[in-house]
C-alpha atoms as a PDB file:
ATOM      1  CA  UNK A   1     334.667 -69.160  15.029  1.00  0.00           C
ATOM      2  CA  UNK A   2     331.873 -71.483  16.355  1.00  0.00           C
ATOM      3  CA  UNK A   3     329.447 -72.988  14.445  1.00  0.00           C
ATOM      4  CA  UNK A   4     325.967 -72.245  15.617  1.00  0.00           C
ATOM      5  CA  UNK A   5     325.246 -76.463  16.708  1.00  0.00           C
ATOM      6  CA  UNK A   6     329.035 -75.826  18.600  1.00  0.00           C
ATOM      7  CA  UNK A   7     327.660 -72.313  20.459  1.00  0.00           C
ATOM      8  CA  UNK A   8     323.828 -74.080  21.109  1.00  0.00           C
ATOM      9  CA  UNK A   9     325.639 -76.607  23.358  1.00  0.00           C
ATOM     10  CA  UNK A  10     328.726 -74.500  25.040  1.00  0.00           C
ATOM     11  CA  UNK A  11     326.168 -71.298  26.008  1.00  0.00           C
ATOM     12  CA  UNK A  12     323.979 -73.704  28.327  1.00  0.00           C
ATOM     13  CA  UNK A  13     326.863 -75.446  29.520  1.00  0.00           C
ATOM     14  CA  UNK A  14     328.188 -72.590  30.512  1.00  0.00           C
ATOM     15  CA  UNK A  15     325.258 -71.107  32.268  1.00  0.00           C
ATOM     16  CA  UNK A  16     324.862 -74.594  34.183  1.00  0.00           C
ATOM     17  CA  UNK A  17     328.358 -74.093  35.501  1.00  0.00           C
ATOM     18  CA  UNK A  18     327.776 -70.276  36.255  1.00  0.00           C
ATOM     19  CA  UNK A  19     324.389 -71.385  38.008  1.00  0.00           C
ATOM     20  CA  UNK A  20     326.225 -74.296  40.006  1.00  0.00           C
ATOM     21  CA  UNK A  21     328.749 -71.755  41.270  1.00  0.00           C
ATOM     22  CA  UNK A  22     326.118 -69.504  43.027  1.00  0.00           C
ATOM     23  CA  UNK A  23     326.034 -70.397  46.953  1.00  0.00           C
ATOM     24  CA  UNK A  24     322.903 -70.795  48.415  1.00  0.00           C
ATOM     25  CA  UNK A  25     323.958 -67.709  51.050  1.00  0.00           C
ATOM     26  CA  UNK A  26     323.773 -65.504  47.858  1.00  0.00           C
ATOM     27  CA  UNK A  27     326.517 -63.139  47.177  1.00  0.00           C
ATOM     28  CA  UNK A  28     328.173 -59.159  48.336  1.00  0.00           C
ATOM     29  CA  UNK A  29     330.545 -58.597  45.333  1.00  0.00           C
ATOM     30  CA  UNK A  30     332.269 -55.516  45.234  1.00  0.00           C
ATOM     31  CA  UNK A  31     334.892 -54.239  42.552  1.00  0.00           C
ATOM     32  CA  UNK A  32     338.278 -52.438  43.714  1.00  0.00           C
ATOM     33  CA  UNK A  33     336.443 -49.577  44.067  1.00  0.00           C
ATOM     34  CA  UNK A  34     334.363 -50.787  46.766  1.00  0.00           C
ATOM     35  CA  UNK A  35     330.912 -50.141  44.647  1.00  0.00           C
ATOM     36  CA  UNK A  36     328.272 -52.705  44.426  1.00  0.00           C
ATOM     37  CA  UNK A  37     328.229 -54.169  41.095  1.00  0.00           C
ATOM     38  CA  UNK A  38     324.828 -54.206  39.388  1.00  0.00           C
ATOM     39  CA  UNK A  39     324.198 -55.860  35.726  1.00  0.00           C
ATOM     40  CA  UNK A  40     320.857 -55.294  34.014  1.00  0.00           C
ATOM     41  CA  UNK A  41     319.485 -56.656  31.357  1.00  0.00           C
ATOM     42  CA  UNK A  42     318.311 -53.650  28.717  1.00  0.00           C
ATOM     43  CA  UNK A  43     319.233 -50.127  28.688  1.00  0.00           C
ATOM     44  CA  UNK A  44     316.361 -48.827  30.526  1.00  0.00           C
ATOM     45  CA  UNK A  45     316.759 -50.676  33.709  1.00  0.00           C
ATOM     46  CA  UNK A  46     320.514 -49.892  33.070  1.00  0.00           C
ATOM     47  CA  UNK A  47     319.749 -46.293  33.234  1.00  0.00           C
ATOM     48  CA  UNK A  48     317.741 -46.351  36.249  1.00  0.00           C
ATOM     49  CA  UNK A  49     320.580 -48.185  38.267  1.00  0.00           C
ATOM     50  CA  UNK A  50     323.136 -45.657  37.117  1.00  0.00           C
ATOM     51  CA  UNK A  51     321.045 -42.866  38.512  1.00  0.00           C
ATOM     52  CA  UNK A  52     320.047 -44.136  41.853  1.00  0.00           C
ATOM     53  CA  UNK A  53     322.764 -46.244  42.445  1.00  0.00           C
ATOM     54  CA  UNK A  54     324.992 -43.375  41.667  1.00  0.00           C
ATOM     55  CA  UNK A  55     328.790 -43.818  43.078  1.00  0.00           C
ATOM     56  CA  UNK A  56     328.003 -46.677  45.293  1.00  0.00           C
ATOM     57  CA  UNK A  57     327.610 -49.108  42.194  1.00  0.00           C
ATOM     58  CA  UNK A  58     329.302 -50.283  39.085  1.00  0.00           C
ATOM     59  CA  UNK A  59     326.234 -50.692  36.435  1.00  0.00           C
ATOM     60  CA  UNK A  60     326.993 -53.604  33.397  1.00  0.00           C
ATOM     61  CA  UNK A  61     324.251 -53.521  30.796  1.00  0.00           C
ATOM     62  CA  UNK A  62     324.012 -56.557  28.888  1.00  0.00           C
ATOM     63  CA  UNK A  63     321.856 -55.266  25.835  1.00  0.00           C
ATOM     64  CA  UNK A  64     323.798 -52.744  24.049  1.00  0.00           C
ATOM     65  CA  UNK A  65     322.190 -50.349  21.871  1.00  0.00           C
ATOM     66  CA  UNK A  66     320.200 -51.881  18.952  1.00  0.00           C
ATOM     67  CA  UNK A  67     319.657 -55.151  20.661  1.00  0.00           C
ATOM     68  CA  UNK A  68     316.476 -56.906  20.205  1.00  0.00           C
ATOM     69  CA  UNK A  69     315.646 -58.836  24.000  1.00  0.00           C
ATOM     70  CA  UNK A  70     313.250 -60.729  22.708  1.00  0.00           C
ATOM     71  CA  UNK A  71     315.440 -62.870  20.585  1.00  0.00           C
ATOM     72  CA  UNK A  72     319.008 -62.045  22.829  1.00  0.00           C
ATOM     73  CA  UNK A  73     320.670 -65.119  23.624  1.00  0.00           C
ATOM     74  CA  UNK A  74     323.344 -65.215  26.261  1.00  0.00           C
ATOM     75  CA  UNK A  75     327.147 -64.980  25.718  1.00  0.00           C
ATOM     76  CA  UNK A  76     329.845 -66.182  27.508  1.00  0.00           C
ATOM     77  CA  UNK A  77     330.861 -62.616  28.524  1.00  0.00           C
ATOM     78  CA  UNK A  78     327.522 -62.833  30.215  1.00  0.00           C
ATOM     79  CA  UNK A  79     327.876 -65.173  31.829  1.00  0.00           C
ATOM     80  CA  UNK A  80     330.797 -64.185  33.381  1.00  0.00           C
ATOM     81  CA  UNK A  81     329.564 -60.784  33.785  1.00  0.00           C
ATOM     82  CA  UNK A  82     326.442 -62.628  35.569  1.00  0.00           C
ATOM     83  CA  UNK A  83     328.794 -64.435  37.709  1.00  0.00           C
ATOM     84  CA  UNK A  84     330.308 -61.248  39.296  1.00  0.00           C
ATOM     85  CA  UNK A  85     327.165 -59.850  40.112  1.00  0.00           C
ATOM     86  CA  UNK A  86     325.927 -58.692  43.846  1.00  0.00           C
ATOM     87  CA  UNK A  87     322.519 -58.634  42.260  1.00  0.00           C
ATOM     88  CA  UNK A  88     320.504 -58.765  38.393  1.00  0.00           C
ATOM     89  CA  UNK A  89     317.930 -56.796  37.400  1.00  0.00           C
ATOM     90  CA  UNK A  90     315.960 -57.582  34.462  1.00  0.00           C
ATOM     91  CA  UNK A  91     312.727 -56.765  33.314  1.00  0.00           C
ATOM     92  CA  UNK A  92     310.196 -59.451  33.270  1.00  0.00           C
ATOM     93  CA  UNK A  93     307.069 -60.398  31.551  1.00  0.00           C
ATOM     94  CA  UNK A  94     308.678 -63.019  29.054  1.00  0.00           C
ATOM     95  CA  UNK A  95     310.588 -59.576  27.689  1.00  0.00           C
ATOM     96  CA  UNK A  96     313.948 -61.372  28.077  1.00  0.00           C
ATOM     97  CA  UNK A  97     312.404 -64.959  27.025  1.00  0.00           C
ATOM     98  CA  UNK A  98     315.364 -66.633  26.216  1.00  0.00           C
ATOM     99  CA  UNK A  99     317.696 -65.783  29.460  1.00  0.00           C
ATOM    100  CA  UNK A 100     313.908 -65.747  32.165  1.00  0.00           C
ATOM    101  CA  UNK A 101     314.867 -69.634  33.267  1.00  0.00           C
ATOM    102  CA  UNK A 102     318.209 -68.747  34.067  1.00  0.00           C
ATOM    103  CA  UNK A 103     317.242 -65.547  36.420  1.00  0.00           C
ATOM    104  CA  UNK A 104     315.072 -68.007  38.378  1.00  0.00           C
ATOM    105  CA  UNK A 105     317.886 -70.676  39.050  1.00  0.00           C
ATOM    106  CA  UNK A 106     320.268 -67.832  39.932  1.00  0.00           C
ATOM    107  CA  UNK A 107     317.565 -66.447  42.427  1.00  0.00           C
ATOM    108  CA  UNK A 108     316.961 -69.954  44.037  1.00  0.00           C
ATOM    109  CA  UNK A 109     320.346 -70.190  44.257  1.00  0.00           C
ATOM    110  CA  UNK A 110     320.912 -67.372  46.230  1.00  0.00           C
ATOM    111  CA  UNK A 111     322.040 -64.013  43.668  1.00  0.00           C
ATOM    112  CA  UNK A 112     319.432 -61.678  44.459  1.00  0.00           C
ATOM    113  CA  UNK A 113     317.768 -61.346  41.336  1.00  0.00           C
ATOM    114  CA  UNK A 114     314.235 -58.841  40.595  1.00  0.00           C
ATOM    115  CA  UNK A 115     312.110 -58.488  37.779  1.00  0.00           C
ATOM    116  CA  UNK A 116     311.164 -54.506  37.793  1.00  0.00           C
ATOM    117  CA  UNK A 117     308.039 -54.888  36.577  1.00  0.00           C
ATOM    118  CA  UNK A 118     307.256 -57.794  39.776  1.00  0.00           C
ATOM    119  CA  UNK A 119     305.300 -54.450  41.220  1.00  0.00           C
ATOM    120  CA  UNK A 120     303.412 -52.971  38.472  1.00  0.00           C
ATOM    121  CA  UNK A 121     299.950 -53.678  39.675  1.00  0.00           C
ATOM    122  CA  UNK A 122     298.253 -56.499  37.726  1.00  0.00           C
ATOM    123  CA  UNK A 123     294.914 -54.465  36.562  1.00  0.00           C
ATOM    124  CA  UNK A 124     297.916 -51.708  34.747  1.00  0.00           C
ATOM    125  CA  UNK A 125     299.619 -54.399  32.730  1.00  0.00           C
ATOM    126  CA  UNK A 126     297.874 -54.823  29.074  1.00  0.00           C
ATOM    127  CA  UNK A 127     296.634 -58.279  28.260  1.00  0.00           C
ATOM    128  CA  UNK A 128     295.525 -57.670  24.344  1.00  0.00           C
ATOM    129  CA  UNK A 129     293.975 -60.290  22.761  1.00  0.00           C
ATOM    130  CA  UNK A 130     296.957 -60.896  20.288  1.00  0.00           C
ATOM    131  CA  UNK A 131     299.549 -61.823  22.828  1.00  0.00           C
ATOM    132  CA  UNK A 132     297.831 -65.233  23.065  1.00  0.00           C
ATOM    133  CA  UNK A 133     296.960 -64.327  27.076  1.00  0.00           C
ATOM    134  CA  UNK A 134     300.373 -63.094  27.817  1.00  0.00           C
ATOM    135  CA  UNK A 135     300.884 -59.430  29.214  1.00  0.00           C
ATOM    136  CA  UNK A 136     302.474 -56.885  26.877  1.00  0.00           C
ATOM    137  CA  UNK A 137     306.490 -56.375  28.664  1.00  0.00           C
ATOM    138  CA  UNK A 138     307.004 -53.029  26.798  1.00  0.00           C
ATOM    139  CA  UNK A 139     305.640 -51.094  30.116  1.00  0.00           C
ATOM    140  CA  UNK A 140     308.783 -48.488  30.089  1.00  0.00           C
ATOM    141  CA  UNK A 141     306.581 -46.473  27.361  1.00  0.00           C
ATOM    142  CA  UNK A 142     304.215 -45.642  29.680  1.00  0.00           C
ATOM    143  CA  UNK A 143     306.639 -43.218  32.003  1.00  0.00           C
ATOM    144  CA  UNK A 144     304.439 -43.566  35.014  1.00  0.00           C
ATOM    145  CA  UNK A 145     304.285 -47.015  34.825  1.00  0.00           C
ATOM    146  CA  UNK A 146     308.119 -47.014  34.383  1.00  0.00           C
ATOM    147  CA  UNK A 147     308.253 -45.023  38.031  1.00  0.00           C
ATOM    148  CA  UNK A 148     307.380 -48.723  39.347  1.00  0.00           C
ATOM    149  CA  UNK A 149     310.589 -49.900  38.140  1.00  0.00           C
ATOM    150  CA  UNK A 150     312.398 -47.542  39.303  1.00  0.00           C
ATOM    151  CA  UNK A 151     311.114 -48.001  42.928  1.00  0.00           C
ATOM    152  CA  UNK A 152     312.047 -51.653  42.264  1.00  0.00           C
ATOM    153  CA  UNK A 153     315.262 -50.898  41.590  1.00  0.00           C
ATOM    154  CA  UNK A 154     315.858 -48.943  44.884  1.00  0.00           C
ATOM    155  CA  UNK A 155     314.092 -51.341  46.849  1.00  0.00           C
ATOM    156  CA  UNK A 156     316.497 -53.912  45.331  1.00  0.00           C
ATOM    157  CA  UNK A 157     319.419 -51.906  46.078  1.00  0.00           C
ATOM    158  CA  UNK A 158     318.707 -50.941  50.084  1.00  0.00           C
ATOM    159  CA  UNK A 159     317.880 -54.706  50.291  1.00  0.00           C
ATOM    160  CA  UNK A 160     321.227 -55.438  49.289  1.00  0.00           C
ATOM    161  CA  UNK A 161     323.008 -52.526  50.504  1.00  0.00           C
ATOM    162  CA  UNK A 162     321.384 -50.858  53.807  1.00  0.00           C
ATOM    163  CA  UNK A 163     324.228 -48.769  54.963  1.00  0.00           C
ATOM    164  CA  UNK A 164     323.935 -46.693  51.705  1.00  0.00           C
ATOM    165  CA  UNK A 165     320.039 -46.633  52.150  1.00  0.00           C
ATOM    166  CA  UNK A 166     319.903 -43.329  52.181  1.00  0.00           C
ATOM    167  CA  UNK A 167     321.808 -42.419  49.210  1.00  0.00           C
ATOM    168  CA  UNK A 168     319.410 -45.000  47.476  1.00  0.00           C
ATOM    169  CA  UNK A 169     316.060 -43.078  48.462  1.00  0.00           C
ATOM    170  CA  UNK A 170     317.854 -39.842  47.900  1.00  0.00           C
ATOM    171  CA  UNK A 171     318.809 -40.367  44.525  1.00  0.00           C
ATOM    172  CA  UNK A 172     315.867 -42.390  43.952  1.00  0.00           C
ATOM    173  CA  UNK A 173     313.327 -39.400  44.660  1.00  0.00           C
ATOM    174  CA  UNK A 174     315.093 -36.801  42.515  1.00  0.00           C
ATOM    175  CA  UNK A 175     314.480 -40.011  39.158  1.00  0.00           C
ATOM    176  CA  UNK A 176     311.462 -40.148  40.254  1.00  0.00           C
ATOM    177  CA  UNK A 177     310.837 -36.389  39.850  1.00  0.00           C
ATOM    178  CA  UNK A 178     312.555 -36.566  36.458  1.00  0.00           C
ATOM    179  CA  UNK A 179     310.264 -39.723  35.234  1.00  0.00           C
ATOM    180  CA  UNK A 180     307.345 -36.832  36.335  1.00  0.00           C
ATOM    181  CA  UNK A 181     308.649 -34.258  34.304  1.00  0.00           C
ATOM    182  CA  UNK A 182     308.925 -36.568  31.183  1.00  0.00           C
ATOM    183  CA  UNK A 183     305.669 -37.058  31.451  1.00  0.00           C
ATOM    184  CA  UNK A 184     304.706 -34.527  31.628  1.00  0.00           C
ATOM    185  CA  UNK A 185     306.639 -32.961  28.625  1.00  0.00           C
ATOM    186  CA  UNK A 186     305.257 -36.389  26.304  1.00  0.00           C
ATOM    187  CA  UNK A 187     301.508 -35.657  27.278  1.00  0.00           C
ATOM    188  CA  UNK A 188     302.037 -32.145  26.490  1.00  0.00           C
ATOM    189  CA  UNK A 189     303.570 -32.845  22.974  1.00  0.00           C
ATOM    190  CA  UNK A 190     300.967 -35.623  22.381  1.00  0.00           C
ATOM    191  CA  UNK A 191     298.556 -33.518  23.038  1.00  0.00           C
ATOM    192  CA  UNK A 192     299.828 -30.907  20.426  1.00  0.00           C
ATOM    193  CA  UNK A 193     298.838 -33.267  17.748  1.00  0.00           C
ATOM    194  CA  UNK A 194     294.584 -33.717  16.108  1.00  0.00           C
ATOM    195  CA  UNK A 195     293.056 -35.856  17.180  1.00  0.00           C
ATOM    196  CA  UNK A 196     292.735 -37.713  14.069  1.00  0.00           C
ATOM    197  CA  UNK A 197     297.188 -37.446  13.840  1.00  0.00           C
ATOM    198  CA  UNK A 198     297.407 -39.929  16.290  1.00  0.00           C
ATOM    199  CA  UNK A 199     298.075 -42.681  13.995  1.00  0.00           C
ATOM    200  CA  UNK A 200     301.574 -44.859  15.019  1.00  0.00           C
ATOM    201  CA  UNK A 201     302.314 -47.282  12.725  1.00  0.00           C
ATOM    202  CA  UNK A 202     305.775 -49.356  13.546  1.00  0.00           C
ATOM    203  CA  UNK A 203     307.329 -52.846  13.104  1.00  0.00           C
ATOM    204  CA  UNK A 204     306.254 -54.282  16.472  1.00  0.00           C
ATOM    205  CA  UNK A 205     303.555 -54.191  18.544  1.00  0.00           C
ATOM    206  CA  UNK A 206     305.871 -52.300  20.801  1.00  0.00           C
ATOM    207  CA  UNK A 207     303.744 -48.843  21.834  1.00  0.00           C
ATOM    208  CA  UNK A 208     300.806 -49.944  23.024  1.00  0.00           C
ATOM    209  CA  UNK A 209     301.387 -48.395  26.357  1.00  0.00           C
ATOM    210  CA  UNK A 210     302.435 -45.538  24.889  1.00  0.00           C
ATOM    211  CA  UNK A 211     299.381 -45.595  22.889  1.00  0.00           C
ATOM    212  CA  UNK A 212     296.791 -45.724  25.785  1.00  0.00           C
ATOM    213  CA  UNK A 213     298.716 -42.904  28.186  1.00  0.00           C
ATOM    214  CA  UNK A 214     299.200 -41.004  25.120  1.00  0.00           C
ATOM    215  CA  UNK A 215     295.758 -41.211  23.770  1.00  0.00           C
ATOM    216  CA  UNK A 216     297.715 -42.853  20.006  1.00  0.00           C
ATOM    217  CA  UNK A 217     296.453 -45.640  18.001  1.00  0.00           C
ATOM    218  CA  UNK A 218     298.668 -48.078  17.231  1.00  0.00           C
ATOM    219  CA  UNK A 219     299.271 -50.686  14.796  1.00  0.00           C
ATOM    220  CA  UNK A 220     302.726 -53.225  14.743  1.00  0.00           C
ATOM    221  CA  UNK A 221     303.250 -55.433  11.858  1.00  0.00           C
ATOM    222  CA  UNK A 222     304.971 -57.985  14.205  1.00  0.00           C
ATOM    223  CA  UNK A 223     303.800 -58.755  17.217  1.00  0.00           C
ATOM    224  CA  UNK A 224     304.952 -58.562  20.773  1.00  0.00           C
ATOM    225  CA  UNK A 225     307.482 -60.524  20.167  1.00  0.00           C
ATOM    226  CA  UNK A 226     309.705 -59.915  16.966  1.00  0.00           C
ATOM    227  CA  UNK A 227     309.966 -63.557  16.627  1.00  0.00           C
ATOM    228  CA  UNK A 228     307.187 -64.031  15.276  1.00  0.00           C
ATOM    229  CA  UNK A 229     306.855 -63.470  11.091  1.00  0.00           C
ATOM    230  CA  UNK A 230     305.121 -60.330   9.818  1.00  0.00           C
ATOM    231  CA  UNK A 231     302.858 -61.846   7.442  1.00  0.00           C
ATOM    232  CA  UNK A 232     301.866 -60.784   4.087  1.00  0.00           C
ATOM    233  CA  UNK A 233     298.334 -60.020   5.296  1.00  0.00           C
ATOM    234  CA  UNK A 234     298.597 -58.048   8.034  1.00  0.00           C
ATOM    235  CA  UNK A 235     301.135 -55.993   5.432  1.00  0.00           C
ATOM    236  CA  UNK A 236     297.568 -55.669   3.405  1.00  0.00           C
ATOM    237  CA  UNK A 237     295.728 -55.065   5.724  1.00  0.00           C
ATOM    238  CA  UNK A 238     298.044 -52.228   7.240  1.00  0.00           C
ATOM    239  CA  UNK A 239     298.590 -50.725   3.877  1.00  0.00           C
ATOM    240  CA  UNK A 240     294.823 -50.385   3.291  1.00  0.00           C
ATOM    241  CA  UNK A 241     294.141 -48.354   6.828  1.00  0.00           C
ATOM    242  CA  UNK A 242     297.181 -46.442   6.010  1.00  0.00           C
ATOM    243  CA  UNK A 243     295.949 -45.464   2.774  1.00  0.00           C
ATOM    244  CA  UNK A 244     292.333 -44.660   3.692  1.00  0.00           C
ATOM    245  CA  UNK A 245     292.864 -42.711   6.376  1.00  0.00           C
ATOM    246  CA  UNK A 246     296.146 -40.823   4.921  1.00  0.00           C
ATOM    247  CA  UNK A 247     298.283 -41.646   7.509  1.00  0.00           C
ATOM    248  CA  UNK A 248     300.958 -39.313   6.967  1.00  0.00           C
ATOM    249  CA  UNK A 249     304.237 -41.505   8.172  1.00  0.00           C
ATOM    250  CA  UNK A 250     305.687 -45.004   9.453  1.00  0.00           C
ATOM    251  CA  UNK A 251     308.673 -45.303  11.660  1.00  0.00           C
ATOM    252  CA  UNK A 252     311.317 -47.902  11.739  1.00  0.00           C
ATOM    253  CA  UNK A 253     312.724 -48.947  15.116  1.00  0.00           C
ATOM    254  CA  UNK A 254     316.413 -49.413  15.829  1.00  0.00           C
ATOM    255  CA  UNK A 255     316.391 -52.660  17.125  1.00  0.00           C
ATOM    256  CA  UNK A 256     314.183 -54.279  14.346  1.00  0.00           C
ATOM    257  CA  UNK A 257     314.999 -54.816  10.716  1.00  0.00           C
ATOM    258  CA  UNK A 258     313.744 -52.322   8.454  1.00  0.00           C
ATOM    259  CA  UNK A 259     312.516 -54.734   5.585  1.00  0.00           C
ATOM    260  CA  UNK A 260     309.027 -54.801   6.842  1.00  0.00           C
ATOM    261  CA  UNK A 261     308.077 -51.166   6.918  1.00  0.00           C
ATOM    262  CA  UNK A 262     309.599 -50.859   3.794  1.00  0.00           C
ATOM    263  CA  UNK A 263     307.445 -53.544   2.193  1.00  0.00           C
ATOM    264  CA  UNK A 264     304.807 -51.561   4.187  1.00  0.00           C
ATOM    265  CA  UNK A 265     305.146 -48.913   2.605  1.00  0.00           C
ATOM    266  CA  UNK A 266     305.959 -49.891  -0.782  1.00  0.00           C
ATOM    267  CA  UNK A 267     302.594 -51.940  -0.340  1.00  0.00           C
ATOM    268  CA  UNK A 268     300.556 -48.115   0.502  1.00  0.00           C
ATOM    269  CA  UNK A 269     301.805 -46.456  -2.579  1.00  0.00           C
ATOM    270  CA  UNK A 270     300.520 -48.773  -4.473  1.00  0.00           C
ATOM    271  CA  UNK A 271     297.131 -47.847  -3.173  1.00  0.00           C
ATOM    272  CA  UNK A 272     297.820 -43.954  -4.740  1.00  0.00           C
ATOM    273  CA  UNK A 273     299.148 -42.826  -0.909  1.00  0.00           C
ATOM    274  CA  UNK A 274     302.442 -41.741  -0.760  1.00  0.00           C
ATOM    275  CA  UNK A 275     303.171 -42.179   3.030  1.00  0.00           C
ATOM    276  CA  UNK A 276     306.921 -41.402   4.480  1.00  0.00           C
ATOM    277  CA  UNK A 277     309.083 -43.120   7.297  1.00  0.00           C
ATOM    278  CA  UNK A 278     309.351 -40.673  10.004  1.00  0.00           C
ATOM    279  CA  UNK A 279     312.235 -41.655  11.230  1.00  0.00           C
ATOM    280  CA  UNK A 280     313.875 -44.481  13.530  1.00  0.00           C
ATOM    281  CA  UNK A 281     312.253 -44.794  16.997  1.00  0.00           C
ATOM    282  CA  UNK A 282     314.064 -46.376  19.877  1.00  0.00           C
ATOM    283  CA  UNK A 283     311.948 -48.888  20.981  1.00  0.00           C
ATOM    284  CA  UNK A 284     313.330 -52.387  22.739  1.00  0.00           C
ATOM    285  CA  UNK A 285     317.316 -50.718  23.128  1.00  0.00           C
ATOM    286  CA  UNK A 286     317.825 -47.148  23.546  1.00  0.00           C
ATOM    287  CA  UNK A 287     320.892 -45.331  21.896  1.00  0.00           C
ATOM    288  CA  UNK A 288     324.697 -45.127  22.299  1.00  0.00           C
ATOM    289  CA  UNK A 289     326.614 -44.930  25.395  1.00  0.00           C
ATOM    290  CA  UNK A 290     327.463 -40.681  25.576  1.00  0.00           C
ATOM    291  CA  UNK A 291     324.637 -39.803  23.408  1.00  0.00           C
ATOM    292  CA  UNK A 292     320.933 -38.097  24.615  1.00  0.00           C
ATOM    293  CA  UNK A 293     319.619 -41.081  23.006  1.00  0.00           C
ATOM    294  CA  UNK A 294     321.498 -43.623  24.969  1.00  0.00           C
ATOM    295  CA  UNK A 295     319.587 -42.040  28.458  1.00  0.00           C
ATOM    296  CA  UNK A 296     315.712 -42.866  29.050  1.00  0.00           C
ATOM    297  CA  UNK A 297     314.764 -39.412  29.148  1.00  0.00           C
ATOM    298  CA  UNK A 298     316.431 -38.716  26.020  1.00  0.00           C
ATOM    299  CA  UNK A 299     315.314 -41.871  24.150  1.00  0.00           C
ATOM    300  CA  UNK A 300     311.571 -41.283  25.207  1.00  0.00           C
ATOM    301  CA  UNK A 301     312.012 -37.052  24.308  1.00  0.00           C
ATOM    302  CA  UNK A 302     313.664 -38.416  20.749  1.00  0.00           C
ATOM    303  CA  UNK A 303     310.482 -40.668  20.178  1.00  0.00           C
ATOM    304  CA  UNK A 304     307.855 -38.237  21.059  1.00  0.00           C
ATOM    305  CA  UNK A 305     309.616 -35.279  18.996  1.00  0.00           C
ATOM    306  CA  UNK A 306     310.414 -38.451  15.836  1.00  0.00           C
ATOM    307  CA  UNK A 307     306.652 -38.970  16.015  1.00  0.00           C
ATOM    308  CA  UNK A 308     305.082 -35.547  16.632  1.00  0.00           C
ATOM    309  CA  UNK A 309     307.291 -33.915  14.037  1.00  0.00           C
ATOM    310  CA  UNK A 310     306.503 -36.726  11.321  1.00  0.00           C
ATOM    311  CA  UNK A 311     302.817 -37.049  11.991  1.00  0.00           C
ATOM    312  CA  UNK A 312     301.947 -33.296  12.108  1.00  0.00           C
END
């Protein structure tokens, strides 16, 4: 097995060669099947490019289920699942921070490679003061906003496949008309829920789209980013809310370690409130492959049930 110095210097290498090998007339590769092959970065996109690319592609995911992006570095079965692309998706907004520089050489390079949140308009993107001037990247928990992905991820497609065009818009409209029903069903189940309920407490600063379509406050202990360190005063200062305004439960997400809400809430009953963990919410990786959860209608219907259920 490597060491971690041997793996820091072979991963780069590796993705200089991969990079080096991409011809400046970009590339059209196909599998035996004839079906454009697609590789995303997380789930979500994943999911979108399985259900308007339908038979006419071969979708790769790179982040499996319980991934965190935000610290992901590359493997070398990336990079050679990079390397047979036709084109990359990946989400943007520093989400993928580690792997960002090496979607722009691949794009210059010819690969046609598209961040799906590239047309989210600017004045929809949150900018809160803790992400240090950066925009928040976790846009798929707003579901409407997550309909401008999936546009991008047509558009990508006919770009790089017009004789299937049609196919593309076609399957494309009847997501879209699923991503409206979602929404639907969350602001109805949201809504279902005081006022006062709408408390979501959770290891990241993760939901704060979620939290301004959904009318929820939220509260992370990390921020944006889950490499930063949850620090003991923001535990304090979480456990005091919690326990003045009785919040009734904190949730875990899959792709984060679950030591900090459990100092979280170890930290509230010592204040005299008993407060539960409602549950694990999918929040940077969605579920397994064959499961509800492992689908972004089923991972978003799983959070809003996890959260409604808990907090009622």
């Amino acid at each position: 097995m490597l060491n971690k110095w041997a793996m820091a210097v072979l991963l780069p290498a590796m993705a200089g060669q991969l990079l080096a090998g991409c011809t400046a007339g970009g590339k059209t590769a196909r599998n035996g099947k004839d079906r454009l092959v697609v590789v995303s970065t997380t789930g979500m996109i994943n999911d979108a490019v399985r259900n308007i690319g339908g038979d006419k592609v071969e979708a790769i995911g790179l982040m499996g289920p319980g991934i965190d992006p935000h610290l992901y570095r590359a493997t070398a079965d990336d990079v050679r699942k990079l390397d047979s692309a036709s084109l990359i998706f990946y989400n943007g907004l520093e989400l993928e921070g580690r792997m960002t520089e090496i979607f722009a050489k691949m794009k210059s390079r010819g690969t046609p490679t598209y961040p799906v949140t590239a047309g989210i308009p600017l004045t929809e993107l949150r900018n809160p003061p803790e992400f240090k001037g950066k925009h928040d990247p976790h846009v798929w928990f707003d579901v409407e906003l997550w309909k401008y992905a999936a546009e991008s991820v047509r558009d990508g497609l006919v770009q790089s496949d017009p004789p299937n065009r049609d196919h593309y818009e076609e399957n494309a409209r009847k997501y879209l008309e699923t991503l409206d029903q979602l929404h639907s069903y969350v602001t109805k189940e949201a809504a279902s829920l005081p006022p006062g309920s709408r408390v979501l407490v959770t290891a990241h600063d993760a939901f704060g789209y979620f939290g301004r379509k959904y009318g929820f406050e939220v509260f992370g202990i990390q921020g944006t980013s889950t490499a930063s360190e949850a620090g003991a005063q923001r535990i304090i200062q979480l456990a005091d809310l919690i326990a003045k305004r009785k919040v009734k439960a904190i949730f875990v997400e899959t792709s984060v370690p679950e030591a900090t809400i459990k100092a979280l809430q170890k930290a509230v009953q010592g204040r005299g409130w008993d407060v539960q963990v409602g549950g694990k919410l999918f929040s940077d990786a969605m579920g397994d492959d064959g499961t509800k959860e492992g689908t972004y209608d089923g991972m978003v219907r799983h959070n809003i049930d996890s959260i409604v259920k808990a907090l009622r």
